[in-house]
N, C-alpha and C. Protein backbone atom coordinates (compact mmCIF):
# COMPACT_ATOMS: atom_id res chain seq x y z
N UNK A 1 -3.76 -18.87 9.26
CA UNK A 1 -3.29 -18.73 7.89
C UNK A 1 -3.75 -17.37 7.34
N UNK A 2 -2.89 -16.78 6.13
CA UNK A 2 -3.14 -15.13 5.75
C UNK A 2 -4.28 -15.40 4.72
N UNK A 3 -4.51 -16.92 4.60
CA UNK A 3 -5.65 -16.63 3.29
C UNK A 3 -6.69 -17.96 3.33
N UNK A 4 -7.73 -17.82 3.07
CA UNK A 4 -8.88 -18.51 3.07
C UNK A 4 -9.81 -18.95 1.54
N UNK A 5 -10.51 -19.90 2.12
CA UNK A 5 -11.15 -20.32 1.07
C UNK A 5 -12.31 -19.16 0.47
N UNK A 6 -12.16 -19.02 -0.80
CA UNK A 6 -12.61 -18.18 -1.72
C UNK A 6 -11.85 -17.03 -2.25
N UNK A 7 -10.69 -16.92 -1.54
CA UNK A 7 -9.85 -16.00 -1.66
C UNK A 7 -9.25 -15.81 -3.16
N UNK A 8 -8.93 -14.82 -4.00
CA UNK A 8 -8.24 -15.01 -4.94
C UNK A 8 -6.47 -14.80 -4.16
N UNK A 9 -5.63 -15.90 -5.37
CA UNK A 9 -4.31 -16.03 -4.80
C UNK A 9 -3.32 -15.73 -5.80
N UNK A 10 -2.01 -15.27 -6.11
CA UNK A 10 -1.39 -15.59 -7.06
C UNK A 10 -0.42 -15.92 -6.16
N UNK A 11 0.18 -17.12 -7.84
CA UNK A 11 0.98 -18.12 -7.15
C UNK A 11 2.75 -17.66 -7.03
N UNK A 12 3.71 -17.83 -6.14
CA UNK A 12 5.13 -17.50 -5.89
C UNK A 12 5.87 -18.33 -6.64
N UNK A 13 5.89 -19.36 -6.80
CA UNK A 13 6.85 -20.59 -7.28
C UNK A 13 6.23 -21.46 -7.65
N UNK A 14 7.13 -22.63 -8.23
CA UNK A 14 6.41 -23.94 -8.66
C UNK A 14 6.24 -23.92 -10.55
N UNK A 15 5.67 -24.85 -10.96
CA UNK A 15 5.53 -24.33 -12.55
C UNK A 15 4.53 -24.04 -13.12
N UNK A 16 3.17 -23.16 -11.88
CA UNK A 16 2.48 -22.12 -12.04
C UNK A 16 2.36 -21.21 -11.66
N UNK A 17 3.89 -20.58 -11.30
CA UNK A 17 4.57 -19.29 -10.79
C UNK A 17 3.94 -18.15 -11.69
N UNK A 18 3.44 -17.24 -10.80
CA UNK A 18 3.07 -15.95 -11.93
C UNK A 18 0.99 -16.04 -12.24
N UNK A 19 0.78 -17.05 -11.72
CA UNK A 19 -0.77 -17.62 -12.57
C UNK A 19 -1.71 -16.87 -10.81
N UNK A 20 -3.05 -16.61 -11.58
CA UNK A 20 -3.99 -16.33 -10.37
C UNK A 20 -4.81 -17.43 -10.00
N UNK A 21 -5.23 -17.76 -9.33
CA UNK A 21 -6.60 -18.73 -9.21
C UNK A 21 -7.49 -18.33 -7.70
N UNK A 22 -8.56 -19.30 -7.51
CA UNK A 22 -9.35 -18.93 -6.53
C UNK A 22 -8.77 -20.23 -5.43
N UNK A 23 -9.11 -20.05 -4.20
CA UNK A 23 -8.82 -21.40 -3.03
C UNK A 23 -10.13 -21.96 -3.28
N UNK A 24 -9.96 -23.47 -3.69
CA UNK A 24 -11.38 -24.22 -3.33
C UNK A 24 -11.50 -24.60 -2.11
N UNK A 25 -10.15 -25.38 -1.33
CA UNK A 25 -10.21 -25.72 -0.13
C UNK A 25 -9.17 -25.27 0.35
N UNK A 26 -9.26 -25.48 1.83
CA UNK A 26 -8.10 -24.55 2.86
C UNK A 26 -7.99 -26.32 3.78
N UNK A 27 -6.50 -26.17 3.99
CA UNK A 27 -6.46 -26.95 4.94
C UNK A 27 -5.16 -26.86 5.98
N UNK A 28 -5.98 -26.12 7.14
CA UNK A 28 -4.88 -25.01 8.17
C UNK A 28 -4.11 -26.42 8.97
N UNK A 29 -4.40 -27.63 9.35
CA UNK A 29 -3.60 -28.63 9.93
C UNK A 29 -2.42 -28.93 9.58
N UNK A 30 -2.35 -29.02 7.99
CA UNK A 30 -1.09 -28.74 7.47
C UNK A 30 -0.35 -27.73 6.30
N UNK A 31 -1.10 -26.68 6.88
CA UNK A 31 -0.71 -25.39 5.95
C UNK A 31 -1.13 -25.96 4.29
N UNK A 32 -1.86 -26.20 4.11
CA UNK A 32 -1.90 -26.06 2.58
C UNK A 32 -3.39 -26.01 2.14
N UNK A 33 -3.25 -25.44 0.72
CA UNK A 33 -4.41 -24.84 0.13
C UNK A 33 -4.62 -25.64 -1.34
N UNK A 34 -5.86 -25.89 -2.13
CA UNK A 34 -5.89 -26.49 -3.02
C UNK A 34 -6.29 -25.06 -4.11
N UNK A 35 -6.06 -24.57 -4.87
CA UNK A 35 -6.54 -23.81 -6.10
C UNK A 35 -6.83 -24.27 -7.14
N UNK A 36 -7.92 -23.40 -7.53
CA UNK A 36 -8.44 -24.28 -8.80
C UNK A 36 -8.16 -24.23 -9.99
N UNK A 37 -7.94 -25.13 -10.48
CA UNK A 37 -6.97 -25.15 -11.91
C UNK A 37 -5.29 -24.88 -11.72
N UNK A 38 -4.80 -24.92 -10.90
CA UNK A 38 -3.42 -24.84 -10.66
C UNK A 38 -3.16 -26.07 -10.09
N UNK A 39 -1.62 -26.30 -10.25
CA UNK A 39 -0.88 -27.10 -9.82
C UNK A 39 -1.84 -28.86 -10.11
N UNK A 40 -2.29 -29.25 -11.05
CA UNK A 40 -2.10 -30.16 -11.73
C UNK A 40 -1.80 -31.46 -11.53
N UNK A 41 -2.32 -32.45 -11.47
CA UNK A 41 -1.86 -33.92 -10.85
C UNK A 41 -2.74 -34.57 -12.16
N UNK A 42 -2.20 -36.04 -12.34
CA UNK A 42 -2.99 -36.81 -13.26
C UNK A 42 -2.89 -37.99 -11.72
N UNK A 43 -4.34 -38.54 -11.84
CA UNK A 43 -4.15 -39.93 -10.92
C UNK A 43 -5.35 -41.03 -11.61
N UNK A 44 -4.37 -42.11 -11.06
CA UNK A 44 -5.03 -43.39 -12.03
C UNK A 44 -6.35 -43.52 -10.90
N UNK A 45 -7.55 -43.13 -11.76
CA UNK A 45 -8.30 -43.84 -10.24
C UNK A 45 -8.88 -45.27 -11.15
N UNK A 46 -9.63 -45.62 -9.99
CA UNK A 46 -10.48 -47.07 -10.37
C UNK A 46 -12.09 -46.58 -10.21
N UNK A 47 -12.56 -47.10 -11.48
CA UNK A 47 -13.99 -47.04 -11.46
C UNK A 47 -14.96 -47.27 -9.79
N UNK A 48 -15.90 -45.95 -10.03
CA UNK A 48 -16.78 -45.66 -8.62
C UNK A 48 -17.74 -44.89 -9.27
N UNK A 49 -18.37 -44.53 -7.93
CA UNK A 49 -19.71 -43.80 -8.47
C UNK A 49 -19.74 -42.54 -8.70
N UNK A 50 -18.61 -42.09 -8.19
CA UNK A 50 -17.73 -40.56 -8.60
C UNK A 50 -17.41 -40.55 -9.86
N UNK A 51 -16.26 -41.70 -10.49
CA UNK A 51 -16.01 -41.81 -11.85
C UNK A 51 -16.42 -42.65 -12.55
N UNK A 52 -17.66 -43.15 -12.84
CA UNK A 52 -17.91 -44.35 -13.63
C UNK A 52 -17.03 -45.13 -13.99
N UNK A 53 -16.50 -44.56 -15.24
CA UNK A 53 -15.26 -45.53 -16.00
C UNK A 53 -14.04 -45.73 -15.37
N UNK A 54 -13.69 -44.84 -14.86
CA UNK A 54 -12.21 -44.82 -13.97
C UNK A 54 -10.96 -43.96 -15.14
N UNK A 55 -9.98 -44.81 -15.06
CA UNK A 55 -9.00 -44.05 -15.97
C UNK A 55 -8.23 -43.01 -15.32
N UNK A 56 -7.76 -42.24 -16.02
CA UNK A 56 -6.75 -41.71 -15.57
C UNK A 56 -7.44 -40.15 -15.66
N UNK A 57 -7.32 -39.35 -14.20
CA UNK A 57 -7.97 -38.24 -13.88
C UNK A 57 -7.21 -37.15 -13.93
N UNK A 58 -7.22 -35.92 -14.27
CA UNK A 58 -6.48 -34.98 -13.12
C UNK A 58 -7.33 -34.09 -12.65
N UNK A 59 -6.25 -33.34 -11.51
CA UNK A 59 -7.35 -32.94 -10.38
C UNK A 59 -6.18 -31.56 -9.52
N UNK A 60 -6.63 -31.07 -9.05
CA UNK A 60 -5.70 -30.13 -8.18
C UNK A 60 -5.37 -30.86 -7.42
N UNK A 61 -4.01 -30.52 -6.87
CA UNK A 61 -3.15 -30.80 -5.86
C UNK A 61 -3.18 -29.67 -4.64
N UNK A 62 -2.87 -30.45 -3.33
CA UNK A 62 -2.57 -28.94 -2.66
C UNK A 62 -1.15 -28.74 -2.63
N UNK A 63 -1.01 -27.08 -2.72
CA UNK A 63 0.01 -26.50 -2.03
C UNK A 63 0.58 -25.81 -1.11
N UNK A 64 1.65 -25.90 -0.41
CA UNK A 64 2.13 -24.62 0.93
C UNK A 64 1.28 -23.37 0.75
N UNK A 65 1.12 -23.35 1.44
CA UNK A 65 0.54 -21.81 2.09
C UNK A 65 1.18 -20.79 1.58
N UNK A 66 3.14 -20.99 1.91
CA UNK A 66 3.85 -20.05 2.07
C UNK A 66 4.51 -19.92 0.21
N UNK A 67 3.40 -20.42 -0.40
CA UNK A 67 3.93 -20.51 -1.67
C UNK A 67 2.52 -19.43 -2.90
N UNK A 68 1.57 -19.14 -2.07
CA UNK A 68 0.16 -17.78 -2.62
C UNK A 68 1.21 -17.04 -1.60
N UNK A 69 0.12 -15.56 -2.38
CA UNK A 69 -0.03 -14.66 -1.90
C UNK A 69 -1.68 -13.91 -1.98
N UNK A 70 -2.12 -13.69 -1.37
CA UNK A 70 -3.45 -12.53 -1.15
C UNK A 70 -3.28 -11.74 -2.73
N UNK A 71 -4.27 -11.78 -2.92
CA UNK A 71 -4.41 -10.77 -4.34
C UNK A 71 -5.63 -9.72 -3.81
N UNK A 72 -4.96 -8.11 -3.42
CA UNK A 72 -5.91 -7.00 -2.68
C UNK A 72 -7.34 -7.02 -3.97
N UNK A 73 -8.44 -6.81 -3.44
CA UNK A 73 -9.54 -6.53 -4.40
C UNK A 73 -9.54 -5.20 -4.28
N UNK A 74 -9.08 -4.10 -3.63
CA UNK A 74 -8.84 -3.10 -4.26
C UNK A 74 -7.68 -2.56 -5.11
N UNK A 75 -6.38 -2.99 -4.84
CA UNK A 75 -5.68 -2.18 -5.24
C UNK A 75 -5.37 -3.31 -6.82
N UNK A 76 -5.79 -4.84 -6.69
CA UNK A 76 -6.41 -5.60 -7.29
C UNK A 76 -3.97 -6.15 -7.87
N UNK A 77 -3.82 -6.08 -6.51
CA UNK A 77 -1.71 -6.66 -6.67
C UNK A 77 -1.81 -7.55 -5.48
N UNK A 78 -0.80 -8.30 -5.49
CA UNK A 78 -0.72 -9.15 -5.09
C UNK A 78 -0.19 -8.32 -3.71
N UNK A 79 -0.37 -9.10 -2.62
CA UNK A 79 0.26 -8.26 -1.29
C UNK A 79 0.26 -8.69 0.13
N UNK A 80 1.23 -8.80 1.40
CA UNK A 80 0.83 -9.14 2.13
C UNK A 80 -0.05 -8.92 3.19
N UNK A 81 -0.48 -9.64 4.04
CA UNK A 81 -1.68 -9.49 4.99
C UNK A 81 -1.54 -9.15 6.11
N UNK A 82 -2.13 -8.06 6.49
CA UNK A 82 -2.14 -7.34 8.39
C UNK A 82 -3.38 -8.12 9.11
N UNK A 83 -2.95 -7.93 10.33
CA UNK A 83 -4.57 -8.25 11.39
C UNK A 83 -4.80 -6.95 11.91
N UNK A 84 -5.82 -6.37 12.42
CA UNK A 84 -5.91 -5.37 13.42
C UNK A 84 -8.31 -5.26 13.53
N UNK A 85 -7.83 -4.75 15.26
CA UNK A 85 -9.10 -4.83 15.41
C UNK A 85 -9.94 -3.64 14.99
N UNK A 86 -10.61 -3.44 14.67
CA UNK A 86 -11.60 -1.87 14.06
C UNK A 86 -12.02 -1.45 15.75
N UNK A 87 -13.01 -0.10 15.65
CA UNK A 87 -13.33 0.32 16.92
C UNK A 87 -14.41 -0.48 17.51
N UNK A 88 -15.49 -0.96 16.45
CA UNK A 88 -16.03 -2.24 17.39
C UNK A 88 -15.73 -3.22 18.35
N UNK A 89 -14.08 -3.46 17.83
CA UNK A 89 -14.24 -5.08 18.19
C UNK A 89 -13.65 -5.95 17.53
N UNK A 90 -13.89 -5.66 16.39
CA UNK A 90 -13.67 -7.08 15.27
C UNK A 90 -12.36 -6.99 14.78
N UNK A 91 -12.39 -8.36 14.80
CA UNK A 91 -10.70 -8.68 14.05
C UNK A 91 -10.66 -8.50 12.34
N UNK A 92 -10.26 -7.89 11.85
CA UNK A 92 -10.33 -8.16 10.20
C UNK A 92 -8.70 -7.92 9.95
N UNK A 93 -8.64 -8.93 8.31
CA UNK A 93 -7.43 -8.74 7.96
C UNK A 93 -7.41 -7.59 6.73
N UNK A 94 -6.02 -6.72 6.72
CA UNK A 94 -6.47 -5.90 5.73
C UNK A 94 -4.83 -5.53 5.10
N UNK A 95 -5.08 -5.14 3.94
CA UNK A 95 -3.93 -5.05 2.60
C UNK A 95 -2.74 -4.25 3.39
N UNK A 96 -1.31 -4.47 2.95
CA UNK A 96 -0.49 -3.94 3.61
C UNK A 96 0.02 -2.91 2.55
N UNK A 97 -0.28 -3.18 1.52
CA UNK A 97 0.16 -2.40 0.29
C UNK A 97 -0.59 -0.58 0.54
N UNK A 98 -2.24 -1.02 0.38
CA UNK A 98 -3.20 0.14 0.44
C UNK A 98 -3.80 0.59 1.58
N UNK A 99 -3.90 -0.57 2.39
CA UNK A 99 -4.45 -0.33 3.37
C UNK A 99 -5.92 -0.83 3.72
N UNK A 100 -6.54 -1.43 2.62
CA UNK A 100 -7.75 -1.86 2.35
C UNK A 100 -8.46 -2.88 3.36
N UNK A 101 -9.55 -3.03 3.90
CA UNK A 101 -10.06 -4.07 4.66
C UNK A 101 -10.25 -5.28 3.95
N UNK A 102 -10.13 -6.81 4.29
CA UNK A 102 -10.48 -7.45 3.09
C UNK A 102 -11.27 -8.49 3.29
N UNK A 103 -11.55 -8.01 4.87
CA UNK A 103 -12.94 -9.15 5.23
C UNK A 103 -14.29 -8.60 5.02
């Protein structure tokens, strides 16, 4: 996947098209990512030791992968993601816009 947990993302579609947030969780088995404070769910839970009272919660949802984009911390736009190895060795992904490293 082009993006990972902690990553800042802005979102492509949906009806928090246009909004930034951070990845809390990544989940590469089925392409999708949860962000925080985006995309919105209310769910009825039942009282536990998580929610005392129970009631009605909301909580992030996940979404497609193919629905963020990478937000560069330098050039600080939204943009897509390269792989390439440096002269060490190492794999890092880096901005296609600037050129920036972003691991």
């Amino acid at each position: 996947m082009h993006v990972r947990k902690g990553d800042t993302v802005y979102v492509l579609t949906g009806r928090d098209r246009g909004k930034r947030g951070e990845i809390i969780l990544s989940i590469p088995k089925r392409d999708r990512v949860v962000v925080e404070k985006l995309n919105l769910m209310k769910r009825h839970q039942k009282p536990s030791e998580e929610y005392s009272t129970g009631g009605i919660v909301t909580m992030e949802a996940p979404m497609h992968v193919s629905n963020v984009m990478l937000v560069c911390k330098s050039c600080d736009r939204p943009t897509r993601v390269g792989r390439k190895f440096l002269d060490d060795g190492t794999k890092v992904r880096y901005c296609k816009r600037c050129g920036a490293t972003l691991d």
